[in-house]
C-alpha atoms as a PDB file:
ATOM      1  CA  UNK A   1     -44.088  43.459   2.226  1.00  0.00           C
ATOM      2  CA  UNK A   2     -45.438  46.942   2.450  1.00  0.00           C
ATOM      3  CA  UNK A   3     -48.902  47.708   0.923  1.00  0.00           C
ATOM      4  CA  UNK A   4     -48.796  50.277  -1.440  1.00  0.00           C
ATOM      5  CA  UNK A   5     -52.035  52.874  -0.810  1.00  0.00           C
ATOM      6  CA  UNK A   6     -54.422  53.128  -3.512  1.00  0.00           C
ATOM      7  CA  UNK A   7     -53.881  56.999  -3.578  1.00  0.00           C
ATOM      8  CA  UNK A   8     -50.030  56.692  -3.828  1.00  0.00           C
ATOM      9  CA  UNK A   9     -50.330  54.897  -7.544  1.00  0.00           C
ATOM     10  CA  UNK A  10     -49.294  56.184 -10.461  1.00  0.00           C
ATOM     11  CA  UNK A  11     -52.463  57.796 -12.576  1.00  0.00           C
ATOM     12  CA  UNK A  12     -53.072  56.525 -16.297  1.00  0.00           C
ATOM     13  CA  UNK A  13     -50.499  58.099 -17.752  1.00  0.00           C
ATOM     14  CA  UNK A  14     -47.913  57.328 -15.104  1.00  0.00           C
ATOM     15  CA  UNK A  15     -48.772  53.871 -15.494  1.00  0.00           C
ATOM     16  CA  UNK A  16     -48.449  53.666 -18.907  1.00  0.00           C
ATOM     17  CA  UNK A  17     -45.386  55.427 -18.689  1.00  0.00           C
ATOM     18  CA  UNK A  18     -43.996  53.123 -16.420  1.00  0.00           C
ATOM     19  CA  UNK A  19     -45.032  49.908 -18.573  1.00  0.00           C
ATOM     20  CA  UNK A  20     -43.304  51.701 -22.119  1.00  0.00           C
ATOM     21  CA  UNK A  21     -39.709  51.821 -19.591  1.00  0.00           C
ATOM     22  CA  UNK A  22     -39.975  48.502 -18.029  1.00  0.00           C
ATOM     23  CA  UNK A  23     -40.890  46.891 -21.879  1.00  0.00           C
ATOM     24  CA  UNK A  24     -37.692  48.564 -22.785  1.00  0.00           C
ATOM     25  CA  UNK A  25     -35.441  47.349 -20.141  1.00  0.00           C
ATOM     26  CA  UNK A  26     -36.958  44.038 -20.772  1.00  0.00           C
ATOM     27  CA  UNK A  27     -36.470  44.060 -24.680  1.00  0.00           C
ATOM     28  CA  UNK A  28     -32.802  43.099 -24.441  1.00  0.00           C
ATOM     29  CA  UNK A  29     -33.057  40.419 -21.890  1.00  0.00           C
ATOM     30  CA  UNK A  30     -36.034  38.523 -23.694  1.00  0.00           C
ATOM     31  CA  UNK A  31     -34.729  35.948 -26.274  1.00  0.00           C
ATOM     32  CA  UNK A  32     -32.556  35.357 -23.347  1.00  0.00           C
ATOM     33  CA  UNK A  33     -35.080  34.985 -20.988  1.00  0.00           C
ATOM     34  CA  UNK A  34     -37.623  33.324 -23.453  1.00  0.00           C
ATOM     35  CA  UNK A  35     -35.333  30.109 -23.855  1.00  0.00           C
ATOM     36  CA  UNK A  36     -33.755  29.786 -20.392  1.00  0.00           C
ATOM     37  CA  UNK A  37     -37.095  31.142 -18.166  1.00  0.00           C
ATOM     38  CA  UNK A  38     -40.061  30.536 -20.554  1.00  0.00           C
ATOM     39  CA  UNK A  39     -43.341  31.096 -18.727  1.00  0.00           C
ATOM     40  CA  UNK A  40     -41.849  32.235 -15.724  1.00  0.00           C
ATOM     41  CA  UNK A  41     -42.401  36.078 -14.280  1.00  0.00           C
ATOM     42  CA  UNK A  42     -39.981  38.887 -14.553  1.00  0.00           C
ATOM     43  CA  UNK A  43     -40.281  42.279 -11.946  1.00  0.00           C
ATOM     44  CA  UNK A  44     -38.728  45.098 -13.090  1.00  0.00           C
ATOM     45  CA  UNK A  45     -37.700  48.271 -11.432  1.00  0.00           C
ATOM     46  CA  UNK A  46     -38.177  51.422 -13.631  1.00  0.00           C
ATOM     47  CA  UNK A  47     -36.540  53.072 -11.582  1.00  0.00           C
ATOM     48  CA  UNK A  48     -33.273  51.173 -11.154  1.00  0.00           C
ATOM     49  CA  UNK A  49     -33.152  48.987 -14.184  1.00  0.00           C
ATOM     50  CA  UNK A  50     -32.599  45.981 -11.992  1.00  0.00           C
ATOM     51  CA  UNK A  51     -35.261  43.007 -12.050  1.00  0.00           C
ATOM     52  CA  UNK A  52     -35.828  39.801 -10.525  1.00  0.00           C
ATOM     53  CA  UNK A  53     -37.006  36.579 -12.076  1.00  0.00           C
ATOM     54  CA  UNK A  54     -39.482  34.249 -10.384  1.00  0.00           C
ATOM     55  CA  UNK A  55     -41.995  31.099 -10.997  1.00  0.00           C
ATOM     56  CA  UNK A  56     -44.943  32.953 -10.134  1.00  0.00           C
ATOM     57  CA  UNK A  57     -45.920  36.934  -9.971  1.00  0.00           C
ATOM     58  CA  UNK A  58     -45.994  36.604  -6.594  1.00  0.00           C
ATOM     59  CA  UNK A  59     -42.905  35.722  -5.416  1.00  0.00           C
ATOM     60  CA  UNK A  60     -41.626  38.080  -8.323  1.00  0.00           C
ATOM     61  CA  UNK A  61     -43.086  40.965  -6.664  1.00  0.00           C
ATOM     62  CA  UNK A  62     -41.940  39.853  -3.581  1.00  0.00           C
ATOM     63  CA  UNK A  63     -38.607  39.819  -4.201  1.00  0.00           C
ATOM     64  CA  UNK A  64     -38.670  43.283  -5.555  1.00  0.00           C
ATOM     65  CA  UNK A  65     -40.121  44.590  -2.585  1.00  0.00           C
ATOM     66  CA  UNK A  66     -37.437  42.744  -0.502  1.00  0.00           C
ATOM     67  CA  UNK A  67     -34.561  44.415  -2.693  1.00  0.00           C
ATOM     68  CA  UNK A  68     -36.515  47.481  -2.908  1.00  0.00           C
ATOM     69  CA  UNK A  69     -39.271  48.188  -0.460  1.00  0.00           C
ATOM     70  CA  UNK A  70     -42.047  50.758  -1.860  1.00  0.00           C
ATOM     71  CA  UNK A  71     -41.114  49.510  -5.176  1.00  0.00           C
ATOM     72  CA  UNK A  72     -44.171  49.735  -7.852  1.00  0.00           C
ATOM     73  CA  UNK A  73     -42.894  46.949 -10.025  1.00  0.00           C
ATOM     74  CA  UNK A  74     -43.947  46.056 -13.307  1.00  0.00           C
ATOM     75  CA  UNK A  75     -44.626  42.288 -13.938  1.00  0.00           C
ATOM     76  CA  UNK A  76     -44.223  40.516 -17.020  1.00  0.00           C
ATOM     77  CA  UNK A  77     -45.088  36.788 -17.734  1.00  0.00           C
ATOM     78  CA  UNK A  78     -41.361  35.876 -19.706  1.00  0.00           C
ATOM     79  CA  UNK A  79     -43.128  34.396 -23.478  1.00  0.00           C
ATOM     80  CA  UNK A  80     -46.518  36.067 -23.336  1.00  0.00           C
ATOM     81  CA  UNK A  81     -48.272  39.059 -24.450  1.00  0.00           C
ATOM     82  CA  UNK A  82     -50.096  39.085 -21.092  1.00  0.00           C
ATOM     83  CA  UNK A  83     -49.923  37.993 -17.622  1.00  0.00           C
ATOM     84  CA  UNK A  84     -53.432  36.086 -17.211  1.00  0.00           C
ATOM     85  CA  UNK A  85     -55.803  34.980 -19.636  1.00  0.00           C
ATOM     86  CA  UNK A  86     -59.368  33.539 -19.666  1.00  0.00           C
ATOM     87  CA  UNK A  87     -59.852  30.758 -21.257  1.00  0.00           C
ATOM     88  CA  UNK A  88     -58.005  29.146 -24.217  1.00  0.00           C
ATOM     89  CA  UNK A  89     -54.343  28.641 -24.609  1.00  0.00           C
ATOM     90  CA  UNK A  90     -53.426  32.431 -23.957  1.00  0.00           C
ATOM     91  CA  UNK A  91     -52.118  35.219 -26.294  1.00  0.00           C
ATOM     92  CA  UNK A  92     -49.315  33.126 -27.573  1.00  0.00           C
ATOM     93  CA  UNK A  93     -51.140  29.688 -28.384  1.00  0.00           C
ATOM     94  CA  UNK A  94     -49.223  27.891 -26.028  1.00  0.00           C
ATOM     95  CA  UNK A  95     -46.056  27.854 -28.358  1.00  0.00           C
ATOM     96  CA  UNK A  96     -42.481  28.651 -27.780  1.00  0.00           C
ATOM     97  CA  UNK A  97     -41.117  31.196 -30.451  1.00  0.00           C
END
């Protein structure tokens, strides 16, 4: 997998760019996704639309980069508000929609 320099990411704004498109590709895929994948991790490609679904965020990422090398993909953990939490049960409570 090829590291990505620090000086070659997005800045804020590009970033948050980026997250608003991949949330919208992922918006039609998610009740889907929630009750066949739930838990599981999702990278999307802004840039192509396509994605890849994995057990963990790292072999998420690394299939993106193996479909797409250079690829900047945006990870999303498929039934939660956020990828990692401290502490707790997470965003979600721990409970399916």
């Amino acid at each position: 997998m090829e590291a990505i320099a620090v000086q070659n990411l997005p800045s804020k704004e590009g970033r948050a760019r980026i997250g608003i498109m991949a949330r919208a590709i992922y918006k039609p895929l998610r009740e889907k996704l929630e009750k066949e994948r739930w838990g599981e991790y999702i990278a999307i490609n802004v840039d192509t639309g396509d994605y890849v679904v994995a057990a963990n965020q790292e072999e998420a990422t690394r299939l993106m980069h193996v479909k797409y090398p250079g690829a900047l993909p945006f990870v999303i953990r498929i039934g939660y508000r956020a990828v990692y939490h401290f502490g707790g049960t997470g965003l979600n409570d721990g409970k399916r929609p």
